[in-house]
PDB file of N, CA and C in Angstrom:
ATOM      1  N   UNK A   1       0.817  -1.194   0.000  1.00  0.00           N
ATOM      2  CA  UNK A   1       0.000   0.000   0.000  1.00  0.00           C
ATOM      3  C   UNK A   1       0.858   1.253   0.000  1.00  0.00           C
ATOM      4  N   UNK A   2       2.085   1.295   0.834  1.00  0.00           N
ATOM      5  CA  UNK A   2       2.636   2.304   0.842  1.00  0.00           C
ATOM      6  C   UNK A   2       3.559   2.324  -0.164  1.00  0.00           C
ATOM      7  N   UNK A   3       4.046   2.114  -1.098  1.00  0.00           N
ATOM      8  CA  UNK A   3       4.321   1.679  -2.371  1.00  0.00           C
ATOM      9  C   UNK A   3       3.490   2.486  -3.916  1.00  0.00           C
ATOM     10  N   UNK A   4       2.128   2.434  -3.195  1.00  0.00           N
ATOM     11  CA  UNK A   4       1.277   2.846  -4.291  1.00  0.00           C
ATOM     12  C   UNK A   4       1.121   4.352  -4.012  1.00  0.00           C
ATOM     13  N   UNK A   5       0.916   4.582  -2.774  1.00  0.00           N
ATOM     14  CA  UNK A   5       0.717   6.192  -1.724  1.00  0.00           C
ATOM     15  C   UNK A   5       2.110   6.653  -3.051  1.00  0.00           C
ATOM     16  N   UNK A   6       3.361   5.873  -2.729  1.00  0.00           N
ATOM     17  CA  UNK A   6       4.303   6.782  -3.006  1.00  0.00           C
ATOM     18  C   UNK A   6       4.660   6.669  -4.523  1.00  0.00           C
ATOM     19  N   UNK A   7       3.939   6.073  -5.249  1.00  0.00           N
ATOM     20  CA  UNK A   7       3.669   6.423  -6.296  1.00  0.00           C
ATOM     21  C   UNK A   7       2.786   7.374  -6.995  1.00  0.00           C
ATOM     22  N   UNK A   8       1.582   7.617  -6.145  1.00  0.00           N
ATOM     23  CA  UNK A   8       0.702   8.617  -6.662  1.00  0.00           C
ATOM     24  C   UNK A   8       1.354   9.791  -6.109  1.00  0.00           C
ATOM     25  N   UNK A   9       1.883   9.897  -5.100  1.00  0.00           N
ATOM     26  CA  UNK A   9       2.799  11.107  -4.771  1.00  0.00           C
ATOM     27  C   UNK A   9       3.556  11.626  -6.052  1.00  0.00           C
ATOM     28  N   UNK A  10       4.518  10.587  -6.460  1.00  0.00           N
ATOM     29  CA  UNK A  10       5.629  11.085  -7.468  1.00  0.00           C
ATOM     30  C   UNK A  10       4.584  11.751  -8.723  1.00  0.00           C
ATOM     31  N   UNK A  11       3.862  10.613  -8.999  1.00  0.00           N
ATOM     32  CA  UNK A  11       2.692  11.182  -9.883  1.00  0.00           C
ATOM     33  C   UNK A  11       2.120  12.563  -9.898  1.00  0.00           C
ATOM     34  N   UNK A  12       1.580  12.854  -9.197  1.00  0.00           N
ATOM     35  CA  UNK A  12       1.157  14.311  -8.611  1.00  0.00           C
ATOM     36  C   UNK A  12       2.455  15.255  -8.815  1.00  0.00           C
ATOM     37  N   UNK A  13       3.471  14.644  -8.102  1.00  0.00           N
ATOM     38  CA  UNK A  13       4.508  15.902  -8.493  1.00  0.00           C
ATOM     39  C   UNK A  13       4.838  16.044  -9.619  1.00  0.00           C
ATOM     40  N   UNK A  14       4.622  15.377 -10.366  1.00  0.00           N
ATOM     41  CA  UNK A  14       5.552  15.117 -12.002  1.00  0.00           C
ATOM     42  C   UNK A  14       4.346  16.033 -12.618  1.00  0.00           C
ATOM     43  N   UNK A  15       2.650  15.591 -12.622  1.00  0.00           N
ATOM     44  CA  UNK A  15       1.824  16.478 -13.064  1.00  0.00           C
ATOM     45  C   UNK A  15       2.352  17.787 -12.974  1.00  0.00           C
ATOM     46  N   UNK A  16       2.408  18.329 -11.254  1.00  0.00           N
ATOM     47  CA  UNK A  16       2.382  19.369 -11.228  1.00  0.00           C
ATOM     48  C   UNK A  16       3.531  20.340 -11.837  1.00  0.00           C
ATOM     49  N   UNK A  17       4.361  19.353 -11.832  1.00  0.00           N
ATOM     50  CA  UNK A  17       5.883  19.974 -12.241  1.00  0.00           C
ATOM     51  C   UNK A  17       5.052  20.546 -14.160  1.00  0.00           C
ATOM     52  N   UNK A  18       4.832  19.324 -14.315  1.00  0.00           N
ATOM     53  CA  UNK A  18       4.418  19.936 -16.002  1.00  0.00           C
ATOM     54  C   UNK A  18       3.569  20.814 -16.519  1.00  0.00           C
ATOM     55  N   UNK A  19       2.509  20.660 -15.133  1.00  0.00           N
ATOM     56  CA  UNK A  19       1.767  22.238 -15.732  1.00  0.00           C
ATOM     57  C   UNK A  19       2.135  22.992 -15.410  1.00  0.00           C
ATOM     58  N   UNK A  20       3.172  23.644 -13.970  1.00  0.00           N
ATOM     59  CA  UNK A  20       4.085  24.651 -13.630  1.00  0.00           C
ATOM     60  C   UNK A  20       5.045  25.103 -15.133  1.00  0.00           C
ATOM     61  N   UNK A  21       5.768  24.110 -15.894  1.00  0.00           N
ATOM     62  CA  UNK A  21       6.536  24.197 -16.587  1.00  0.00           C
ATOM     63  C   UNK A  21       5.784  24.631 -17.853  1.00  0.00           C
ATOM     64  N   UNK A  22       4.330  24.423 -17.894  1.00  0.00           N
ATOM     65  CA  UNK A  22       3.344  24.689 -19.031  1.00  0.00           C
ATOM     66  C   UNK A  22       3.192  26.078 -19.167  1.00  0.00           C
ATOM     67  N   UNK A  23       2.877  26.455 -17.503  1.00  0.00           N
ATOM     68  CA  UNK A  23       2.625  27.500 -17.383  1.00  0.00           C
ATOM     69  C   UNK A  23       3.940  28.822 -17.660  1.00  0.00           C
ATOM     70  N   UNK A  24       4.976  28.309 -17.164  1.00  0.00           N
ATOM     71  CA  UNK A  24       6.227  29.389 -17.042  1.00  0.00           C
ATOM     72  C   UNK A  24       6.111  29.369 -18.781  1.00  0.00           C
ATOM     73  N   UNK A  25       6.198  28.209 -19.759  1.00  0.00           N
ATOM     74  CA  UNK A  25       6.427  28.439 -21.386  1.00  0.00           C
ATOM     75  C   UNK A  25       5.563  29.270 -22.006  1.00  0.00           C
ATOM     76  N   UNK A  26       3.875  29.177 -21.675  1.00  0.00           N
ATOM     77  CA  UNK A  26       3.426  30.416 -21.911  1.00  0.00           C
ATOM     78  C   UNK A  26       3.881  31.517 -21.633  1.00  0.00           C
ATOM     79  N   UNK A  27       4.139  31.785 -20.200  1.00  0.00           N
ATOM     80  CA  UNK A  27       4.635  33.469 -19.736  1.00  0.00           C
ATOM     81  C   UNK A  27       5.811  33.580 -21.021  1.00  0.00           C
ATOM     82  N   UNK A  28       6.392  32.938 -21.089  1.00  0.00           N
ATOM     83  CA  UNK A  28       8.165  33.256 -22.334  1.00  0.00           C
ATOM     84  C   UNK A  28       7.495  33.274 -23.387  1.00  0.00           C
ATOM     85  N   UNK A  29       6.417  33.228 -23.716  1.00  0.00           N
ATOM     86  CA  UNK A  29       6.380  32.668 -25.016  1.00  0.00           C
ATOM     87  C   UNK A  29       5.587  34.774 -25.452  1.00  0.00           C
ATOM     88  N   UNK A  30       4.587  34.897 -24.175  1.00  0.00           N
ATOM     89  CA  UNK A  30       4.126  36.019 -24.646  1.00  0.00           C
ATOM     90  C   UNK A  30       4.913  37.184 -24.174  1.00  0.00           C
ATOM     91  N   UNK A  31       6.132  36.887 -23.446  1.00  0.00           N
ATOM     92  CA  UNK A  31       7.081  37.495 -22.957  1.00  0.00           C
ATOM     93  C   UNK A  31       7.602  38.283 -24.640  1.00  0.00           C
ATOM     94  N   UNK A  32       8.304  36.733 -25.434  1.00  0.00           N
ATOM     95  CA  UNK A  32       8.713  37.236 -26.398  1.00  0.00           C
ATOM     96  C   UNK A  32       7.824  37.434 -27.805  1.00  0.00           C
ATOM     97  N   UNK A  33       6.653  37.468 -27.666  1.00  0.00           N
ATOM     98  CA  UNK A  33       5.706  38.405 -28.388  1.00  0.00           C
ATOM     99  C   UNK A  33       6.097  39.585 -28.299  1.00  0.00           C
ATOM    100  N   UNK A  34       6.128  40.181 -26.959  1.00  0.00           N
ATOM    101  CA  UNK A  34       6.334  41.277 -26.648  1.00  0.00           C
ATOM    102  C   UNK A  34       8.231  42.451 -27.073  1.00  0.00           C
ATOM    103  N   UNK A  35       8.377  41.430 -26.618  1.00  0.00           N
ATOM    104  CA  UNK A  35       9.833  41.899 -27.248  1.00  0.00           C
ATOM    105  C   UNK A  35      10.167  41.768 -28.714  1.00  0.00           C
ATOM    106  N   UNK A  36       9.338  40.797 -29.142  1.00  0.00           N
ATOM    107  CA  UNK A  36       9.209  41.315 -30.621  1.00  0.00           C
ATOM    108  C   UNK A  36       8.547  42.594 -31.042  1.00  0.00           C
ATOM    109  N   UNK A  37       7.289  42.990 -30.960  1.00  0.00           N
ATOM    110  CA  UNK A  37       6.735  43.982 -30.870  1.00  0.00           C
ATOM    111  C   UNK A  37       7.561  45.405 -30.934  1.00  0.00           C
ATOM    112  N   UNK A  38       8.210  45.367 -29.563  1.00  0.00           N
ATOM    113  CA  UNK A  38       9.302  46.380 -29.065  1.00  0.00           C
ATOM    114  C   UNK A  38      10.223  46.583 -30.005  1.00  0.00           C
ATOM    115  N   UNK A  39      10.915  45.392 -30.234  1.00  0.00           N
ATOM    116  CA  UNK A  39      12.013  45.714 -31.596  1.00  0.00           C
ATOM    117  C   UNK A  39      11.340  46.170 -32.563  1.00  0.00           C
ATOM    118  N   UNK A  40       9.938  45.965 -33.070  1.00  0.00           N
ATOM    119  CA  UNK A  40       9.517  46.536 -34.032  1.00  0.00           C
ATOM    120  C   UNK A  40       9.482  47.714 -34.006  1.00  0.00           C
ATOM    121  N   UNK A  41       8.374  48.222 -33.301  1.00  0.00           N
ATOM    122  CA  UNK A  41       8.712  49.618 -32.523  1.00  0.00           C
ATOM    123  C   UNK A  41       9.976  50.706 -32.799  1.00  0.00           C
ATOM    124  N   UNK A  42      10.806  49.716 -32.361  1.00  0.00           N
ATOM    125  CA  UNK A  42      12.450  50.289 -32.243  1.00  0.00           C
ATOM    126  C   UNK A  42      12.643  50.865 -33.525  1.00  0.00           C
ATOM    127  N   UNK A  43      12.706  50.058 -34.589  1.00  0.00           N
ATOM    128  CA  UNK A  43      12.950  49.592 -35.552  1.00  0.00           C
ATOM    129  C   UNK A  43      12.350  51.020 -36.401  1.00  0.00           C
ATOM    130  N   UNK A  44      11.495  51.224 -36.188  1.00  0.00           N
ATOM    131  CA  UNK A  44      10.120  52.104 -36.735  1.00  0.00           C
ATOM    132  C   UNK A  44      10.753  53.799 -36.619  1.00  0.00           C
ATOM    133  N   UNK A  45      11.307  53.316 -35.241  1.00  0.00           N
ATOM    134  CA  UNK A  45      11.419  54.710 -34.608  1.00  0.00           C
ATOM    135  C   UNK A  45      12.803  55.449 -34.977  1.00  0.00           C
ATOM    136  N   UNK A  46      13.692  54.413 -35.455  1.00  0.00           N
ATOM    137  CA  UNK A  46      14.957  54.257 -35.801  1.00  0.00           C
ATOM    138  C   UNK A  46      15.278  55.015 -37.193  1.00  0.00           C
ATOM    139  N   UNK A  47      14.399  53.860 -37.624  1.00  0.00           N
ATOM    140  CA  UNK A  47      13.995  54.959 -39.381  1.00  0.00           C
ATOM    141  C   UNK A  47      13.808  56.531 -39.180  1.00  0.00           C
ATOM    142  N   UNK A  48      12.498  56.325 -38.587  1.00  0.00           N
ATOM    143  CA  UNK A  48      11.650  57.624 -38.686  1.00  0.00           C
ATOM    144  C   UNK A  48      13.049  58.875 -38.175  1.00  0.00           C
ATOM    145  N   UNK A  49      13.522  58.387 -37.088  1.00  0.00           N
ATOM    146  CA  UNK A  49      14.809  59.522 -36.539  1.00  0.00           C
ATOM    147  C   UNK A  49      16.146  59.760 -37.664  1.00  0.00           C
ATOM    148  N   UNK A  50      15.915  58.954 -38.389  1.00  0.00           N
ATOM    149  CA  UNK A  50      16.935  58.902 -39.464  1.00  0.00           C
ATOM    150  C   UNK A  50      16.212  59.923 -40.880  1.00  0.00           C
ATOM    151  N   UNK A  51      14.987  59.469 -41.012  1.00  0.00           N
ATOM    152  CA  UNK A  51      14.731  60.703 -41.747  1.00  0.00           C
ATOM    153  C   UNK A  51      14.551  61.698 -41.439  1.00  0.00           C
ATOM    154  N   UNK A  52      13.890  61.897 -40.441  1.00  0.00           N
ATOM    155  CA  UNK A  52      14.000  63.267 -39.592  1.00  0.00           C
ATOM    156  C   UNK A  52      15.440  64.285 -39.568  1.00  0.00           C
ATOM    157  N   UNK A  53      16.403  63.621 -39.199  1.00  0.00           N
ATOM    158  CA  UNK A  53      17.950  63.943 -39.161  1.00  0.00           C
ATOM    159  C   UNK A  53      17.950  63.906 -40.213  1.00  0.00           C
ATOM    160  N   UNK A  54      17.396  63.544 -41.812  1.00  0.00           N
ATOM    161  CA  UNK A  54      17.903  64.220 -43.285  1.00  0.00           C
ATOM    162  C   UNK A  54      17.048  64.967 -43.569  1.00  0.00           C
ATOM    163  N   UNK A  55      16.258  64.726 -43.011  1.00  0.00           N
ATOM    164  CA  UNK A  55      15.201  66.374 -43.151  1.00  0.00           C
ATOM    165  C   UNK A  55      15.578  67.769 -42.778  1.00  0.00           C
ATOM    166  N   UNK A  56      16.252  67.391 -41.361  1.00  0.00           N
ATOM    167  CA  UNK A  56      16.803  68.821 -40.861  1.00  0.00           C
ATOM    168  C   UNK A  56      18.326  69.019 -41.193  1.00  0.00           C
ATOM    169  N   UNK A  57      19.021  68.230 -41.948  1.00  0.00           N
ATOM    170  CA  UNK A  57      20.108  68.063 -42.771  1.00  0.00           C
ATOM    171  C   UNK A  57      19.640  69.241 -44.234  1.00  0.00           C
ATOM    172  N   UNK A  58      18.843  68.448 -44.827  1.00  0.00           N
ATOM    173  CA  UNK A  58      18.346  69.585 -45.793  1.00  0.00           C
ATOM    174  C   UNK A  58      17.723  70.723 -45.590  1.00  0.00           C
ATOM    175  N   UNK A  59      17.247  70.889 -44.866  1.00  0.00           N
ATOM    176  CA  UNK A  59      16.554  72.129 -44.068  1.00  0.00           C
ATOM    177  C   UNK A  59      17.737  73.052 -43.813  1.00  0.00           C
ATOM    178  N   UNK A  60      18.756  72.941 -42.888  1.00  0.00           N
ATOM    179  CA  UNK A  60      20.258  73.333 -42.888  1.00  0.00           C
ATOM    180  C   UNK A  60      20.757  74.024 -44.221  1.00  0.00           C
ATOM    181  N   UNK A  61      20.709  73.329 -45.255  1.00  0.00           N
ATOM    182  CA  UNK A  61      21.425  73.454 -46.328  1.00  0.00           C
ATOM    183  C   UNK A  61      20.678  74.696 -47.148  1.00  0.00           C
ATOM    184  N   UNK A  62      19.321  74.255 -47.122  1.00  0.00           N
ATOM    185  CA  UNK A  62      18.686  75.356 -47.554  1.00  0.00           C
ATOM    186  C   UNK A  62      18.530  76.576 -46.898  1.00  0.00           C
ATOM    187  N   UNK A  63      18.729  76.526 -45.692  1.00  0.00           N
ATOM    188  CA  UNK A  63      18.782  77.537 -44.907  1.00  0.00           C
ATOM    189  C   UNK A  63      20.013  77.965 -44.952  1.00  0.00           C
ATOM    190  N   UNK A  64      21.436  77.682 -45.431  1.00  0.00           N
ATOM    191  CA  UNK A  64      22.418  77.680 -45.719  1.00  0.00           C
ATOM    192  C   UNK A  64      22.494  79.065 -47.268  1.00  0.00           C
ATOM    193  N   UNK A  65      21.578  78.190 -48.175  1.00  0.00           N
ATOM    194  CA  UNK A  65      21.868  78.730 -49.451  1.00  0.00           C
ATOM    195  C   UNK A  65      20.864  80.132 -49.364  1.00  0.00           C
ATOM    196  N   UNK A  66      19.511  79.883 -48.362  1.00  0.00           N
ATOM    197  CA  UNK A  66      19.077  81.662 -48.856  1.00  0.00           C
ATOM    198  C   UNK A  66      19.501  81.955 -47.846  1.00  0.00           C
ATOM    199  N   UNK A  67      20.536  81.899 -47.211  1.00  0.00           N
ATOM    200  CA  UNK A  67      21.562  83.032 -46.210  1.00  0.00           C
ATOM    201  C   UNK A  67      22.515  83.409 -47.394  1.00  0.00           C
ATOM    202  N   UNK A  68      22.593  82.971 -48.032  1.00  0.00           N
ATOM    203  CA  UNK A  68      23.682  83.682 -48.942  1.00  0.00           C
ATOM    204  C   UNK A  68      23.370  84.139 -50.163  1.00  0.00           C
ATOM    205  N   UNK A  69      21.798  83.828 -50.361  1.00  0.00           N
ATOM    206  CA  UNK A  69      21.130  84.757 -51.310  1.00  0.00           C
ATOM    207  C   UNK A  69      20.979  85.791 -50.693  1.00  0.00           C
ATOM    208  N   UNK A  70      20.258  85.680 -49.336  1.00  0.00           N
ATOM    209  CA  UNK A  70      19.748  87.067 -48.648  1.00  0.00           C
ATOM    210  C   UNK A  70      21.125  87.974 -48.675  1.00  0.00           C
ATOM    211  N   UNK A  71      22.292  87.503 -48.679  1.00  0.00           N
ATOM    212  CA  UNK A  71      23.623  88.540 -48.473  1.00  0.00           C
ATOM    213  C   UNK A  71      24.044  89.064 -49.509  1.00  0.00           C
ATOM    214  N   UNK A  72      23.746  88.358 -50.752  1.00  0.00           N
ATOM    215  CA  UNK A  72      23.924  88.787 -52.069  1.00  0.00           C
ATOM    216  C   UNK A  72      23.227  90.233 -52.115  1.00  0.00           C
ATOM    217  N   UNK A  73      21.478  89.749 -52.096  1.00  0.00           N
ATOM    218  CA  UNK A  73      20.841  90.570 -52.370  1.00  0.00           C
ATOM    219  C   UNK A  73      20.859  91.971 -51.714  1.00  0.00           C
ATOM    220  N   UNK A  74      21.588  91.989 -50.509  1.00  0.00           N
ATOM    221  CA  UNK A  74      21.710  93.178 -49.617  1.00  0.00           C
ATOM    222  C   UNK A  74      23.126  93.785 -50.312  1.00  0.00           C
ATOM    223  N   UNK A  75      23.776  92.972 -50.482  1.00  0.00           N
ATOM    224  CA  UNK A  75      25.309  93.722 -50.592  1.00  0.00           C
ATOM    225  C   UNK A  75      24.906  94.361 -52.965  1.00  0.00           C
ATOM    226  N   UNK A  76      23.328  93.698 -53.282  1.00  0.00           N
ATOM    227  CA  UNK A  76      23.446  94.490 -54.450  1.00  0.00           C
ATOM    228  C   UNK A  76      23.295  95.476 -54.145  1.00  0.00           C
ATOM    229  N   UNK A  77      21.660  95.519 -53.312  1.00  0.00           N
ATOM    230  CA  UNK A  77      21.205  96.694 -52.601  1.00  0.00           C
ATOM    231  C   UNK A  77      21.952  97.703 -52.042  1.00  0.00           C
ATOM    232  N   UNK A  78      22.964  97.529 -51.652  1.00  0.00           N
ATOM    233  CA  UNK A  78      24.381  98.604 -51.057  1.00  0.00           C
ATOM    234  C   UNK A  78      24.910  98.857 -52.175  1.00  0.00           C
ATOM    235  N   UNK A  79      25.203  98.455 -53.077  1.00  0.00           N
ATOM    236  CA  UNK A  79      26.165  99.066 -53.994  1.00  0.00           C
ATOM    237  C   UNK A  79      24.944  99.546 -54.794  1.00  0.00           C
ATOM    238  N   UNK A  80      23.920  99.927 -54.870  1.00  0.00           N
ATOM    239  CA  UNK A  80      22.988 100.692 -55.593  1.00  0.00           C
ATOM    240  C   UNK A  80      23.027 102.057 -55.509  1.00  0.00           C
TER     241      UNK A  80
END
């Protein structure tokens, strides 16, 4: 009898061990849903800051070139 007790014991633990272990693989599993997601995210945001920074790259430049129209046009204006 006590033989069988300590078999349904091990039994029980081994269950429980596997739905514990069922349970922790879900949590990882939507864990790394999530961290996928995030890298996407990242990813998104990464771009977007990269065009942004050639946006205000060209913005610069043009703001560059009518500074030196605007100086032209003053220094015709002076010699008029």
């Amino acid at each position: 009898m006590k033989k069988y007790v300590v078999t349904l014991i091990l039994i029980m633990i081994t269950i429980t061990s596997v739905i514990f272990a069922y349970i922790k693989a879900s949590e990882a599993e939507k864990y790394a849903e999530q961290v996928a997601v995030a890298q996407q995210e990242a990813e998104r945001l990464r771009d977007e800051a990269v065009n942004l920074q050639e946006m205000a790259q060209e913005a610069a430049a043009e703001a560059t070139l009518q500074m030196a129209r605007a100086e032209e046009a003053l220094r015709d204006c002076q010699s008029k």
